[in-house]
N, C-alpha and C. Protein backbone atom coordinates (compact mmCIF):
# COMPACT_ATOMS: atom_id res chain seq x y z
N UNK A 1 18.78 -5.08 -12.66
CA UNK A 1 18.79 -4.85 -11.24
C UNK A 1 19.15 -3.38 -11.02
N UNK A 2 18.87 -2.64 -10.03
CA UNK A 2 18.66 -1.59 -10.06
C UNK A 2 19.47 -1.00 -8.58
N UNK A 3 20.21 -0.63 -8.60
CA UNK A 3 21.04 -0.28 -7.26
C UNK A 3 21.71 1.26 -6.88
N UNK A 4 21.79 1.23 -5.88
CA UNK A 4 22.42 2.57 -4.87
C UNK A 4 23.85 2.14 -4.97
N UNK A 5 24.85 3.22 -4.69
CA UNK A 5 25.90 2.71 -4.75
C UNK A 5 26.55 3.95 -3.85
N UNK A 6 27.03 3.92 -2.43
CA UNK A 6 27.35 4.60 -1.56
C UNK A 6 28.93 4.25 -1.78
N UNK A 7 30.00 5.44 -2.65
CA UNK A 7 31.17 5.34 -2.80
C UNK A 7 31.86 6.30 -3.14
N UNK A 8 33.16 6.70 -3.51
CA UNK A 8 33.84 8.09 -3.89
C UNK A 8 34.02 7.95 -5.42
N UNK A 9 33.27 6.84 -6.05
CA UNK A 9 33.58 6.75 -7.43
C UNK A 9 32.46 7.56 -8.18
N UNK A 10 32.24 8.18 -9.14
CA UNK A 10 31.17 8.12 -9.74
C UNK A 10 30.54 7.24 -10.70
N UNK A 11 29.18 7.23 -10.67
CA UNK A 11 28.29 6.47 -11.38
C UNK A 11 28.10 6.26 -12.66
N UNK A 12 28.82 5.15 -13.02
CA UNK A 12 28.56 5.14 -14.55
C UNK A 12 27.06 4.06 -15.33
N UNK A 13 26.89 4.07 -14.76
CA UNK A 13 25.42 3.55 -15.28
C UNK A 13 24.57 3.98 -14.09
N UNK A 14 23.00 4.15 -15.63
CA UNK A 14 21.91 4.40 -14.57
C UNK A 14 21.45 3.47 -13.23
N UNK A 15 21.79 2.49 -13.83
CA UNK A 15 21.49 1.80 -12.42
C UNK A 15 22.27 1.66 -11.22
N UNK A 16 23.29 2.54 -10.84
CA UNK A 16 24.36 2.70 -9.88
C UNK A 16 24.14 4.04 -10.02
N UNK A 17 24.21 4.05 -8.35
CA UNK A 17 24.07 5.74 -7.43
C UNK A 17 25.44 6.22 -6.74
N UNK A 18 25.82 6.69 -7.00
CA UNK A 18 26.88 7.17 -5.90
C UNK A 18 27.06 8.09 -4.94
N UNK A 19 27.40 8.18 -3.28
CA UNK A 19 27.28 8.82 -2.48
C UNK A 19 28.76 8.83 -2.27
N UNK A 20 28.87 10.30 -2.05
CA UNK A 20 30.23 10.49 -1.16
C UNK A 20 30.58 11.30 -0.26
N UNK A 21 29.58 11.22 0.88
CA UNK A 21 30.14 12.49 1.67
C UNK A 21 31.67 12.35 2.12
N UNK A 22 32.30 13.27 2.76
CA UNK A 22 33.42 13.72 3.54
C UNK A 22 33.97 12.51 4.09
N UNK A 23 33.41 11.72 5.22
CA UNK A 23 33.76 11.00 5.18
C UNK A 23 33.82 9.68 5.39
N UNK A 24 32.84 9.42 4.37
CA UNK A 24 33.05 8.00 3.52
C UNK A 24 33.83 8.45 2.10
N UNK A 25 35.03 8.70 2.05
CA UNK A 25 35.72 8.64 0.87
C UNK A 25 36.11 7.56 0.47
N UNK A 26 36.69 6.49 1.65
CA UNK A 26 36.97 5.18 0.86
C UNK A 26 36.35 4.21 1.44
N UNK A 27 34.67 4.15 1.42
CA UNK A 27 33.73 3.34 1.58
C UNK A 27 32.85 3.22 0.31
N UNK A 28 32.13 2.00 0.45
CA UNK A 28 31.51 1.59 -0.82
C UNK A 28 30.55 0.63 -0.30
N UNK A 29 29.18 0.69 -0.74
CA UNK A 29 27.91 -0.28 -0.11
C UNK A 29 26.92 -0.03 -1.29
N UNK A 30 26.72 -0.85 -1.94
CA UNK A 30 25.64 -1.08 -2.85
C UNK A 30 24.14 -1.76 -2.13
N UNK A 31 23.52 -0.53 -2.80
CA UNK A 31 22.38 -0.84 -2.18
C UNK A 31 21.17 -1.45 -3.83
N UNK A 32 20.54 -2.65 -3.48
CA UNK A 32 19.62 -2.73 -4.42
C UNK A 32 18.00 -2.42 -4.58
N UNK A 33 17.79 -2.17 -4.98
CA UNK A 33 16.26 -1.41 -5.25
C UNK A 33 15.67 -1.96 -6.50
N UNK A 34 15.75 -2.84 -7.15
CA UNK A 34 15.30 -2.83 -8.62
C UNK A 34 13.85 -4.09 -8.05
N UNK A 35 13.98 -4.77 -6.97
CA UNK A 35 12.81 -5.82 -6.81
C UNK A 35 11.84 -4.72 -5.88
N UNK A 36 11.90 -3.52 -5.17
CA UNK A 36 11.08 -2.91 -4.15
C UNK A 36 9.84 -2.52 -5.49
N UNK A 37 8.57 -2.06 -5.03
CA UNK A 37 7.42 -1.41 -5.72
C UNK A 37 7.46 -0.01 -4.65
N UNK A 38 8.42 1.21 -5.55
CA UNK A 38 8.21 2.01 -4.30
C UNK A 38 7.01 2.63 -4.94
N UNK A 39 6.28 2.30 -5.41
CA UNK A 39 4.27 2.94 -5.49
C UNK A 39 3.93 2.75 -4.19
N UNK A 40 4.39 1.81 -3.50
CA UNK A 40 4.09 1.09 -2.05
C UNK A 40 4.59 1.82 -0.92
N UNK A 41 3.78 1.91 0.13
CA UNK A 41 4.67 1.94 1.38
C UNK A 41 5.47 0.98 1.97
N UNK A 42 5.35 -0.39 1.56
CA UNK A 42 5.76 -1.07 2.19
C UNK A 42 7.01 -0.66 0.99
N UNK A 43 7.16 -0.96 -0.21
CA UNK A 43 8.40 -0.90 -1.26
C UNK A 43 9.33 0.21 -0.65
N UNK A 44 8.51 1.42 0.09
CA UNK A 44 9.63 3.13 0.06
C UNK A 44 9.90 2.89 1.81
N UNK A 45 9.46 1.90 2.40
CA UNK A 45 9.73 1.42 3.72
C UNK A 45 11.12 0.36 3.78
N UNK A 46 11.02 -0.36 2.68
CA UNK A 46 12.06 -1.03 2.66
C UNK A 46 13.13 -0.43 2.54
N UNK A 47 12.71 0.14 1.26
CA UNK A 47 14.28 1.16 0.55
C UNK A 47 14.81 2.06 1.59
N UNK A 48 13.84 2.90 2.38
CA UNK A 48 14.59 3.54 3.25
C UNK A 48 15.35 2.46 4.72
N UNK A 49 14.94 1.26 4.86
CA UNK A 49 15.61 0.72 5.95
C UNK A 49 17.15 0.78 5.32
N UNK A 50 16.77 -0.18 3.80
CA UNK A 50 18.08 -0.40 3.22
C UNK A 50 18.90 0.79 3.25
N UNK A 51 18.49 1.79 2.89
CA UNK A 51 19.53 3.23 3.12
C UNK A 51 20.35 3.69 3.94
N UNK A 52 19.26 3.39 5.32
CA UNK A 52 20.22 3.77 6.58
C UNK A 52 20.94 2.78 6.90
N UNK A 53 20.25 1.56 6.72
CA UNK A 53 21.75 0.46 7.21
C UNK A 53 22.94 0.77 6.42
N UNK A 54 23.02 0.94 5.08
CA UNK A 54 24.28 1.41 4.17
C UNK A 54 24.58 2.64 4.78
N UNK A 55 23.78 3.76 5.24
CA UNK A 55 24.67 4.67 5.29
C UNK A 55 24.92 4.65 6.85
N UNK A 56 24.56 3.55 7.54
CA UNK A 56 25.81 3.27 9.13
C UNK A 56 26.74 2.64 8.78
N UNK A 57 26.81 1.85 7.70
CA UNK A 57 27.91 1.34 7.29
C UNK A 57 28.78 2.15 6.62
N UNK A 58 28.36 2.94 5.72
CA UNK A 58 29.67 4.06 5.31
C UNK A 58 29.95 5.03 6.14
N UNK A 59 28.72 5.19 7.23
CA UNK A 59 29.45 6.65 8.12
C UNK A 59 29.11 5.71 9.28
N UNK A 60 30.69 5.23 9.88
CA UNK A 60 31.31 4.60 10.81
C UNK A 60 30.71 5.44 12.19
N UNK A 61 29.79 5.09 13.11
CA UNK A 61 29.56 6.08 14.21
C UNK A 61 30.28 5.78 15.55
N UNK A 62 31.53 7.10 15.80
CA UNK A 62 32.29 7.43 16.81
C UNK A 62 31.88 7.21 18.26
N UNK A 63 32.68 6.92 18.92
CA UNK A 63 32.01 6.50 20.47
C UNK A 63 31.38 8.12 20.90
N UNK A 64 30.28 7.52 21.54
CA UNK A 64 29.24 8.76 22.10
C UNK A 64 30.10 9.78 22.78
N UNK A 65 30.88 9.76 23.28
CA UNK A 65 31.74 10.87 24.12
C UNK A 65 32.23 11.74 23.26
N UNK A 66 33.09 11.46 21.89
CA UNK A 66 33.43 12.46 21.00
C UNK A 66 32.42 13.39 20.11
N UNK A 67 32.03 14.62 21.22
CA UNK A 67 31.07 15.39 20.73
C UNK A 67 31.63 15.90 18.67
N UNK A 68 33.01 15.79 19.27
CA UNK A 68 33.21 16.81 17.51
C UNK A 68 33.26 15.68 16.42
N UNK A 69 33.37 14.09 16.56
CA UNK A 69 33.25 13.32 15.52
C UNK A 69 31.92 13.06 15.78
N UNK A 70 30.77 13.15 16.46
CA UNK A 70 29.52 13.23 16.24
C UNK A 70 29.38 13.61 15.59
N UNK A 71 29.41 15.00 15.84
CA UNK A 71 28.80 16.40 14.22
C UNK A 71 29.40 15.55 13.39
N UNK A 72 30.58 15.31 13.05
CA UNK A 72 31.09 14.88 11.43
C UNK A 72 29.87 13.43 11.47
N UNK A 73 30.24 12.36 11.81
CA UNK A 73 29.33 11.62 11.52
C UNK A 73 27.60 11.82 11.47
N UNK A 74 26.96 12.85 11.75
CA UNK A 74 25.98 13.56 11.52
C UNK A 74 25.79 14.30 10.24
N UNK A 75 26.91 14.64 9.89
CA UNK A 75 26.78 15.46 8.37
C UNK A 75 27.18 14.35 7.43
N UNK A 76 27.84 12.94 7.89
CA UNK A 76 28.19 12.55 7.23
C UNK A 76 26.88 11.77 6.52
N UNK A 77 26.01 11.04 7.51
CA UNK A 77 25.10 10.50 7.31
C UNK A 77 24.05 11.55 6.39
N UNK A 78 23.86 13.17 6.77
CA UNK A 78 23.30 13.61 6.04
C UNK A 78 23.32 14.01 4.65
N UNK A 79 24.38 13.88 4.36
CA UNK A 79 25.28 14.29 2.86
C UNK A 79 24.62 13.00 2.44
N UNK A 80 25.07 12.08 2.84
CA UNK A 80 25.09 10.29 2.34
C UNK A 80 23.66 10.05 1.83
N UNK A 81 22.12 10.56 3.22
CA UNK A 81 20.71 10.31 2.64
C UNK A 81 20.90 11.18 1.40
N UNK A 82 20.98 12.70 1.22
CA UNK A 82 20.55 14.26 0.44
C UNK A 82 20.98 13.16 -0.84
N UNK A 83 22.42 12.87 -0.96
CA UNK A 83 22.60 12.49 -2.12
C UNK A 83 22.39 11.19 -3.06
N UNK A 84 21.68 9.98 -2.09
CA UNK A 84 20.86 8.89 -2.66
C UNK A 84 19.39 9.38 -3.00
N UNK A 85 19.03 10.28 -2.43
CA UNK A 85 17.74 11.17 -2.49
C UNK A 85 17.74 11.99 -4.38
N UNK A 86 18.87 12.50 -3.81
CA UNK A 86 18.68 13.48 -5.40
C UNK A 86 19.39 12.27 -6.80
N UNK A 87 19.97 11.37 -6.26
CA UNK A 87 20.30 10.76 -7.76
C UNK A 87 19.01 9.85 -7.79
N UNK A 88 17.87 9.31 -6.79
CA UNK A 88 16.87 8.30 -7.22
C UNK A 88 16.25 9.39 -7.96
N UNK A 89 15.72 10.73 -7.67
CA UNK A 89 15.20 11.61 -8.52
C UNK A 89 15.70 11.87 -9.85
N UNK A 90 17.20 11.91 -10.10
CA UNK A 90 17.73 11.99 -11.32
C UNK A 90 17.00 10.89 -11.82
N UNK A 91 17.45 9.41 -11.91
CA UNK A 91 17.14 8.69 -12.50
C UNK A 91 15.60 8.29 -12.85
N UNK A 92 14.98 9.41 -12.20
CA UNK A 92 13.22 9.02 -12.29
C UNK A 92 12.66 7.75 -11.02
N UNK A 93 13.05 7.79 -10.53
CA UNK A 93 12.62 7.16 -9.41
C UNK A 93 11.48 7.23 -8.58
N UNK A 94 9.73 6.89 -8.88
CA UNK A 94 9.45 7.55 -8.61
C UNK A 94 9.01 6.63 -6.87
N UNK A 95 8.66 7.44 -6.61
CA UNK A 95 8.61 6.84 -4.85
C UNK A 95 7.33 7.62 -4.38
N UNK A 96 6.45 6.81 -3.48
CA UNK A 96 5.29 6.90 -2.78
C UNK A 96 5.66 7.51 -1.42
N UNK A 97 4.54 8.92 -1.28
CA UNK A 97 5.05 9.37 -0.13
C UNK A 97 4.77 8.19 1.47
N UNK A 98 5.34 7.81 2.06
CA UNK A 98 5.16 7.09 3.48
C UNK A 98 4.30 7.62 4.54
């Protein structure tokens, strides 16, 4: 089985990813990927739903009025995609453009 792993730990097997932006330091959401065909759009459609739901779940989003925990939860979410992005590439991942 083949999984994402959005946490402050690092990854000790290939099949676990780890994300840690700022702040999700002590969050953790495993994401699985090992049944998707990302050759597919529908496979790199899934994986990305699965992504963002994990990464609203590790980057907690602040009531709309707090403009300055916006930005943080904005970078947080962006740190969180950049770095499930560059470890599916480490691991050879290869994925169909959408």
């Amino acid at each position: 089985m083949t999984k994402l792993a959005f946490a402050s730990a690092v990854a000790v097997a290939l099949s676990t990813i780890t994300i840690a932006p700022a702040a999700a330091q002590d969050s953790q959401v495993v994401v699985t990927y090992g049944d998707l065909n990302l050759a597919t759009t529908a496979g790199v459609q899934t994986l990305d739903a699965r992504l963002e739901a994990s990464v609203k779940a590790v980057c907690g989003r602040p009531d709309i009025r707090d403009l300055k925990s916006n930005a943080a939860w904005e970078q947080c979410k962006d740190a969180a995609m950049t770095s499930a992005h560059e470890q599916l590439a480490q691991q050879g991942a290869r994925i169909a453009a959408n």
